[in-house]
PDB file of N, CA and C in Angstrom:
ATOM      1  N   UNK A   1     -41.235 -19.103 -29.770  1.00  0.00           N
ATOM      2  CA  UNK A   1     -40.609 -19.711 -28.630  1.00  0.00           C
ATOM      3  C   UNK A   1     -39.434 -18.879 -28.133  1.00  0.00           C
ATOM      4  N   UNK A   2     -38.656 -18.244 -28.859  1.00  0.00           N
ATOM      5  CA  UNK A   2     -37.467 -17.520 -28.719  1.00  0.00           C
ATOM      6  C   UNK A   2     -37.879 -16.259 -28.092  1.00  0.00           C
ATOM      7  N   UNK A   3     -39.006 -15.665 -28.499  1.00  0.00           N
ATOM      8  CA  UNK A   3     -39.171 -14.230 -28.035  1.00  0.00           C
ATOM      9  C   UNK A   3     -39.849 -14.638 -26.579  1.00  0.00           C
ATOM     10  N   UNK A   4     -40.453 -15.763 -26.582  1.00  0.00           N
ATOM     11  CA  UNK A   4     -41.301 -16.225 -25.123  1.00  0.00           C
ATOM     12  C   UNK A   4     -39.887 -16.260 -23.952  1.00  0.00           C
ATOM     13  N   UNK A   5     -38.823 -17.388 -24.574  1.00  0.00           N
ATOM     14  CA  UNK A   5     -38.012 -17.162 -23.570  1.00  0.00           C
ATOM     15  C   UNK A   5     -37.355 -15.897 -23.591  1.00  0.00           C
ATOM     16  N   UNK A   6     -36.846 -14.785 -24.286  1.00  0.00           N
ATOM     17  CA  UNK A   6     -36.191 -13.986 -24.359  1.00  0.00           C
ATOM     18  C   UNK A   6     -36.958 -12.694 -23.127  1.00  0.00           C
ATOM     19  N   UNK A   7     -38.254 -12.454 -23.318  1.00  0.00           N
ATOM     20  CA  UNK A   7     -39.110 -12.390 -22.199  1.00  0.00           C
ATOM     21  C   UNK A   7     -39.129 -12.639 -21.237  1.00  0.00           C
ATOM     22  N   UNK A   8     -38.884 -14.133 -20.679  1.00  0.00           N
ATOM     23  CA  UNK A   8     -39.189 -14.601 -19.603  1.00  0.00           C
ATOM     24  C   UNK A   8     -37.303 -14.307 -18.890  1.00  0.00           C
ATOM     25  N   UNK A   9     -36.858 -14.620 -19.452  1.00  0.00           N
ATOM     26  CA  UNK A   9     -35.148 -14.441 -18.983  1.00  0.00           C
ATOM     27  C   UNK A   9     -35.134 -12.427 -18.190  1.00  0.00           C
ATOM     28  N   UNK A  10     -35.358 -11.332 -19.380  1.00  0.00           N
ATOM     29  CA  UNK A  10     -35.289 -10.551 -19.484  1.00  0.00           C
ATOM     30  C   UNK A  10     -36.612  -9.869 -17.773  1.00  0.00           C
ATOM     31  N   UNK A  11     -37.791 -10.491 -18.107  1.00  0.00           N
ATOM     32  CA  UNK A  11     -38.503 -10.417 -16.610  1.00  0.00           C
ATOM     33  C   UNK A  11     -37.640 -10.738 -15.339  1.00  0.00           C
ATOM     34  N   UNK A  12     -37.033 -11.414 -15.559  1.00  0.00           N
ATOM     35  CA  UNK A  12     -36.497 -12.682 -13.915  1.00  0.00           C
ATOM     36  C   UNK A  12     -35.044 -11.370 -13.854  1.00  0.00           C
ATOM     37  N   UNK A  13     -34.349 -11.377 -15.121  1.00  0.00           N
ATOM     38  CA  UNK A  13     -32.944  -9.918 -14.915  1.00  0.00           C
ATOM     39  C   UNK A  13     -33.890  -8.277 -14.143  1.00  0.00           C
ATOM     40  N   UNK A  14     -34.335  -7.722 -14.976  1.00  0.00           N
ATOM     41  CA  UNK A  14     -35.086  -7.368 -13.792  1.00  0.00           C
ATOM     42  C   UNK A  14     -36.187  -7.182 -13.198  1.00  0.00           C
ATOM     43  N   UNK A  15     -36.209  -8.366 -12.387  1.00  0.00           N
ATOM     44  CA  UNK A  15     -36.918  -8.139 -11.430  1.00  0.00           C
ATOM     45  C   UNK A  15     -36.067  -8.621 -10.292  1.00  0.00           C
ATOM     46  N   UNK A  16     -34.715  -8.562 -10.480  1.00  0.00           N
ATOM     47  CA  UNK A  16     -33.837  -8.613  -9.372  1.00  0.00           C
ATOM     48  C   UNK A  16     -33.522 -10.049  -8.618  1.00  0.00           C
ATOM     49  N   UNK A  17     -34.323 -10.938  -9.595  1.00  0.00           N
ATOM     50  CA  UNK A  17     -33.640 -12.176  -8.798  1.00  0.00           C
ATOM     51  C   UNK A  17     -32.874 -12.587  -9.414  1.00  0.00           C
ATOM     52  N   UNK A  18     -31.612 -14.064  -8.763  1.00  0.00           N
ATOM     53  CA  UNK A  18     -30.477 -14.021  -9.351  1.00  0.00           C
ATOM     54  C   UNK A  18     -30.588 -15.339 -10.387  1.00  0.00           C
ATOM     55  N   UNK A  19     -30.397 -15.300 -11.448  1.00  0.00           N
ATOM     56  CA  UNK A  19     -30.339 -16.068 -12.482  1.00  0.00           C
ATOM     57  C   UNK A  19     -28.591 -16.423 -12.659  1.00  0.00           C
ATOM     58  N   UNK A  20     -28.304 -17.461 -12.437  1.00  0.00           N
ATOM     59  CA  UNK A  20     -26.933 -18.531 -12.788  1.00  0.00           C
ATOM     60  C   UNK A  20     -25.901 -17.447 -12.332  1.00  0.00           C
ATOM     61  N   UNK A  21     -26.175 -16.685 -11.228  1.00  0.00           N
ATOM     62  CA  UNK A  21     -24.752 -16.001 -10.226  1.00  0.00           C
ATOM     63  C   UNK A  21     -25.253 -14.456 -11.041  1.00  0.00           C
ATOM     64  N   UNK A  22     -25.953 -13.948 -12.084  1.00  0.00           N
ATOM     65  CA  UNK A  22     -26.459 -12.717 -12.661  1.00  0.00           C
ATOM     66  C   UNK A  22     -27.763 -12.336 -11.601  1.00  0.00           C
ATOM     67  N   UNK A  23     -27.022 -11.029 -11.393  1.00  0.00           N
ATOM     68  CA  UNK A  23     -28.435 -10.339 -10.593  1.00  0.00           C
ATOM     69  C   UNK A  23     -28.589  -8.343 -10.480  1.00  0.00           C
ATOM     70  N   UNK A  24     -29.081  -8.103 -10.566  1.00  0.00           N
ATOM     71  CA  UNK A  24     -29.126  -6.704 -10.680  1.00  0.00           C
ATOM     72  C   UNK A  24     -29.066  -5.742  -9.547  1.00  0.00           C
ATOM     73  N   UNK A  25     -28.349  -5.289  -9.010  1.00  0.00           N
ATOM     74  CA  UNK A  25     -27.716  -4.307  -7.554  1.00  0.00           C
ATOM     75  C   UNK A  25     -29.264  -3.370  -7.426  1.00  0.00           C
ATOM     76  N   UNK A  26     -29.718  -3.804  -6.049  1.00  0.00           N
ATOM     77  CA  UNK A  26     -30.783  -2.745  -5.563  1.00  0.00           C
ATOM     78  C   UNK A  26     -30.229  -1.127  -5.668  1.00  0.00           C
ATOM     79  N   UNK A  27     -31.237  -0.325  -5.733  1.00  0.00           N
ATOM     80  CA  UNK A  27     -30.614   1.009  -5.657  1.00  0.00           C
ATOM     81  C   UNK A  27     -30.632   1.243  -4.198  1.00  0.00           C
ATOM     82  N   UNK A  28     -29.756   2.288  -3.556  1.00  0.00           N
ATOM     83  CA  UNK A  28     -29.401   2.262  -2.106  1.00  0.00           C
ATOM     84  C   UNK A  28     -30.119   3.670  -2.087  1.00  0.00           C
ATOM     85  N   UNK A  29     -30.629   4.061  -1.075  1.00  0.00           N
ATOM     86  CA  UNK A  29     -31.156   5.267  -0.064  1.00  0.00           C
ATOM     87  C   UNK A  29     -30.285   6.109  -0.326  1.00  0.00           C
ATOM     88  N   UNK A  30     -30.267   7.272  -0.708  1.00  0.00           N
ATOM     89  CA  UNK A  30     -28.881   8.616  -0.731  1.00  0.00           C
ATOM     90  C   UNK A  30     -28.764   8.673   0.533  1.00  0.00           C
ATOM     91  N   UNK A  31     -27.668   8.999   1.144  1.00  0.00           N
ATOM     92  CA  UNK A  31     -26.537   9.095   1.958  1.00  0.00           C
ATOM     93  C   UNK A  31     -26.421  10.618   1.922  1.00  0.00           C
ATOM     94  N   UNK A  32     -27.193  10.799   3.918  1.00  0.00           N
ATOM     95  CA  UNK A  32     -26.985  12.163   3.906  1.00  0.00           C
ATOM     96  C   UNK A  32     -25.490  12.962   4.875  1.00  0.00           C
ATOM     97  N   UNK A  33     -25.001  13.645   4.536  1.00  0.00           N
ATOM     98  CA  UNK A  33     -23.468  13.865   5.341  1.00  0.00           C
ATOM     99  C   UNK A  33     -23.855  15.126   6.196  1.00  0.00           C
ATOM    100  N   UNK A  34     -23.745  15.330   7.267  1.00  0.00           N
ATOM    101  CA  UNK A  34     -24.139  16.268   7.875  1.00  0.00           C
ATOM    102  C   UNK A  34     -22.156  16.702   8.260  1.00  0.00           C
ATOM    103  N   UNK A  35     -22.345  18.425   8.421  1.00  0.00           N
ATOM    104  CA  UNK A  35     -21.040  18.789   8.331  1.00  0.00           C
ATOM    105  C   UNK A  35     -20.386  18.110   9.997  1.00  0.00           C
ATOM    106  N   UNK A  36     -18.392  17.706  10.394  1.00  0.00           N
ATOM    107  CA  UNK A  36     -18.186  17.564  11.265  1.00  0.00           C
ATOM    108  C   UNK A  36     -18.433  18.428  12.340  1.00  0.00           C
ATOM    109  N   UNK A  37     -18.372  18.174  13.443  1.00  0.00           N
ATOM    110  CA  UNK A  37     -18.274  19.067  14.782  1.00  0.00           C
ATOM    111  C   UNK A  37     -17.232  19.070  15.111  1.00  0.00           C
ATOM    112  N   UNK A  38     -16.957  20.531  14.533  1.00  0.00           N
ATOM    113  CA  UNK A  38     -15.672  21.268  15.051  1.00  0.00           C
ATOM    114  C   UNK A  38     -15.612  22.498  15.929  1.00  0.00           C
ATOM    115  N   UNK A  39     -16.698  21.970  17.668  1.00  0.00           N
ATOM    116  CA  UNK A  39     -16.346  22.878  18.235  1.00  0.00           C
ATOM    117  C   UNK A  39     -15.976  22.771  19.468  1.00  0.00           C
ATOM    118  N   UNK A  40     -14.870  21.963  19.390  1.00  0.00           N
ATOM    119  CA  UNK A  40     -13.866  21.598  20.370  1.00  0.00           C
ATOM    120  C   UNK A  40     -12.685  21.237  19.989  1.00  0.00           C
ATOM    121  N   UNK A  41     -12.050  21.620  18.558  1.00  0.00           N
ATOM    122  CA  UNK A  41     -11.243  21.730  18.416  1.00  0.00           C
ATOM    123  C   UNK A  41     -10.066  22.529  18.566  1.00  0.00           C
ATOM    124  N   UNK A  42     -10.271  23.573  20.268  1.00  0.00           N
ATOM    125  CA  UNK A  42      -9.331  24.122  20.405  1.00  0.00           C
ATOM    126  C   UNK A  42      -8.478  23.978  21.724  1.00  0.00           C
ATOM    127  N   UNK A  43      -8.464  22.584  22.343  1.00  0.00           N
ATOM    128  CA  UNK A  43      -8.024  22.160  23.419  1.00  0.00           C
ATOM    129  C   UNK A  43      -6.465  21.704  23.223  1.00  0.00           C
ATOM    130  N   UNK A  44      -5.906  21.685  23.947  1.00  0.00           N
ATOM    131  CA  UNK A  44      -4.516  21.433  23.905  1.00  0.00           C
ATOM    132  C   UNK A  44      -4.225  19.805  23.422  1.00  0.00           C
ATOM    133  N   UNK A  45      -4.870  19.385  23.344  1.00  0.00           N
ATOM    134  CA  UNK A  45      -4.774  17.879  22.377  1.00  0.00           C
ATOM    135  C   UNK A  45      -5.325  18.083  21.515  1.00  0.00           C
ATOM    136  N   UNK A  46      -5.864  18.206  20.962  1.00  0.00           N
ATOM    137  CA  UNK A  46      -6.291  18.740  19.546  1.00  0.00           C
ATOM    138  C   UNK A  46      -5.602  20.111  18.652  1.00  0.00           C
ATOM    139  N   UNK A  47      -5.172  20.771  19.322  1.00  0.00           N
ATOM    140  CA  UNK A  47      -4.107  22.204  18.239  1.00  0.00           C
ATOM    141  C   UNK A  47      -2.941  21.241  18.329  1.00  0.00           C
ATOM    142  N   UNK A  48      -2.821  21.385  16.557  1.00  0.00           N
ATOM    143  CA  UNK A  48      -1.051  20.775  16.247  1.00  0.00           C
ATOM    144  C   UNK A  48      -0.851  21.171  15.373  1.00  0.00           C
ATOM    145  N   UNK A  49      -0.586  22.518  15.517  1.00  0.00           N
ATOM    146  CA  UNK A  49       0.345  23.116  14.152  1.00  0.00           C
ATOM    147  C   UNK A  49       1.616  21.951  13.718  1.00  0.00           C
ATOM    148  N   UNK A  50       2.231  21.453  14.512  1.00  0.00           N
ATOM    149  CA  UNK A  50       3.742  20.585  13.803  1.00  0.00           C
ATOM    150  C   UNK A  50       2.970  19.091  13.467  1.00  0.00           C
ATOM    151  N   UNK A  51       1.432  18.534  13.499  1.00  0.00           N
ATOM    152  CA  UNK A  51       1.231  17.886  13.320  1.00  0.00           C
ATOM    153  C   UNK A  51       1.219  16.860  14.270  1.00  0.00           C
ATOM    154  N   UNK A  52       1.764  17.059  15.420  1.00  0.00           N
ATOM    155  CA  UNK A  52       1.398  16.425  16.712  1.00  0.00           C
ATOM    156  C   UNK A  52       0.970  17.288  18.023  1.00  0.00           C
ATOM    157  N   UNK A  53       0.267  17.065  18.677  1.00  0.00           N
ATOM    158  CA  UNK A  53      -0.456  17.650  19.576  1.00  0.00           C
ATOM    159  C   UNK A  53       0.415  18.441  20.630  1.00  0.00           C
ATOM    160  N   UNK A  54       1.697  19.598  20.451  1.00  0.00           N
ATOM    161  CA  UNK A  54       2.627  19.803  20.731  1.00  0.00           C
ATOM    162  C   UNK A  54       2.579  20.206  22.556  1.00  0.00           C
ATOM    163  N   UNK A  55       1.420  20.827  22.669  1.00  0.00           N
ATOM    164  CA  UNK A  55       1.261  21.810  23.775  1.00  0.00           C
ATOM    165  C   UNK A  55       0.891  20.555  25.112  1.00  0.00           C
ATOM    166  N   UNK A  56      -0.305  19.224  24.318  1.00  0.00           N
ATOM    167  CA  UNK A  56      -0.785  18.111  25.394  1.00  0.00           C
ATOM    168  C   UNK A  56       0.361  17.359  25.289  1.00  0.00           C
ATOM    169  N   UNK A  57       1.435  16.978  23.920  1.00  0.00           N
ATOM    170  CA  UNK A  57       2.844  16.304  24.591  1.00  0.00           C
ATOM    171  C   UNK A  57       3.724  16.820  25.780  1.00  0.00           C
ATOM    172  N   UNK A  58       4.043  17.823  25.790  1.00  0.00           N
ATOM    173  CA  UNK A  58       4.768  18.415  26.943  1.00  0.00           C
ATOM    174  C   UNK A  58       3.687  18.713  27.933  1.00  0.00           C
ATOM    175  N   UNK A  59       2.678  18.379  28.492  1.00  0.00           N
ATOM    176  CA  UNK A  59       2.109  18.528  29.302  1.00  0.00           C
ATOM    177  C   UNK A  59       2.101  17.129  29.662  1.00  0.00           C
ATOM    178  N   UNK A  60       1.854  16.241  28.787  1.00  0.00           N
ATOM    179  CA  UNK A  60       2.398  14.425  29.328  1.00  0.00           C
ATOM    180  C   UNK A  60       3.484  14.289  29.640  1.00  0.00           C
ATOM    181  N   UNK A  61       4.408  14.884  28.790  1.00  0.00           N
ATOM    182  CA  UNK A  61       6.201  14.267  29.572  1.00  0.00           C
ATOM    183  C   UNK A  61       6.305  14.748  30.620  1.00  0.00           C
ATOM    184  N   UNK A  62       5.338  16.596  31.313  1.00  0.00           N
ATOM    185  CA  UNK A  62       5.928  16.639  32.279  1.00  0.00           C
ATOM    186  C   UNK A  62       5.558  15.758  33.507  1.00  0.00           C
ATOM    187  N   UNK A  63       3.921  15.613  33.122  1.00  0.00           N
ATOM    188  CA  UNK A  63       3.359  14.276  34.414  1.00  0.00           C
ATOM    189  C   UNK A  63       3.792  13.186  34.226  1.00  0.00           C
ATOM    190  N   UNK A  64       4.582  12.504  33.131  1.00  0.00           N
ATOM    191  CA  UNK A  64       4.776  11.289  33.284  1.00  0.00           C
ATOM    192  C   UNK A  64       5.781  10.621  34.863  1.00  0.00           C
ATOM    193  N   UNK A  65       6.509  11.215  35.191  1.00  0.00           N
ATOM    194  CA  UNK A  65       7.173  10.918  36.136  1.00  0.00           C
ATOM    195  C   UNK A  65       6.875  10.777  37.732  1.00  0.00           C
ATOM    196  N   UNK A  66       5.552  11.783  37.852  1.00  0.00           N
ATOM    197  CA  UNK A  66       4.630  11.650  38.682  1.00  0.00           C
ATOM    198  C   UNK A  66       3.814  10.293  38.803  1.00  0.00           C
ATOM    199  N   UNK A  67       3.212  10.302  37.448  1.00  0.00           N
ATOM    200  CA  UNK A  67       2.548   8.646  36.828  1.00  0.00           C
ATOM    201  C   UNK A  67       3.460   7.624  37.567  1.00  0.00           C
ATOM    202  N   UNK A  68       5.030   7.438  37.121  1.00  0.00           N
ATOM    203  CA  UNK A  68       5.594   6.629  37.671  1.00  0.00           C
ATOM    204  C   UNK A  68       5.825   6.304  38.875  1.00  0.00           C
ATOM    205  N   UNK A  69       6.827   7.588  39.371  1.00  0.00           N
ATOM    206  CA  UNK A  69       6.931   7.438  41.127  1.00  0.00           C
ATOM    207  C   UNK A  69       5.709   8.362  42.034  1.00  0.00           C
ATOM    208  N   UNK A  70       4.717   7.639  42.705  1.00  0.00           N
ATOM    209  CA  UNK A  70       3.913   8.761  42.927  1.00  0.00           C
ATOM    210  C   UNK A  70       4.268   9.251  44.269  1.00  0.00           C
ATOM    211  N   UNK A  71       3.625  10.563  44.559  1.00  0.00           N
ATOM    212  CA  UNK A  71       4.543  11.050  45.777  1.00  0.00           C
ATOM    213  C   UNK A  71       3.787  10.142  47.081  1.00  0.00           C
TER     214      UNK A  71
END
């Protein structure tokens, strides 16, 4: 009787259904990474040697005032 249930418990673990909140994690598909596209990374919003986009900030502060009062 013991080895019958020990069997029957051990079938139901895996075969992936969930027994009293116990259940066994499907295996997932590998995960393929294809490299970024980095070939537009040389526009004036995007180069920041100081870590902010130095060359498209001063190109905003200088239009901002235009933005505001327009001619």
């Amino acid at each position: 009787m013991k080895k019958t249930l020990a069997r029957g418990v051990a079938a139901v673990l895996l075969s992936g259904i969930a027994v009293v909140g116990v259940s066994v994690p499907a295996m997932a598909d590998p995960v393929i990474v294809d490299e970024p596209d980095t070939s537009e990374l040389n526009n004036i919003w995007t180069f920041a040697p100081l870590g902010v986009p130095v060359f498209g900030l001063i190109q905003s502060v200088v239009k901002a005032p235009n933005g505001i009062i327009p001619n």
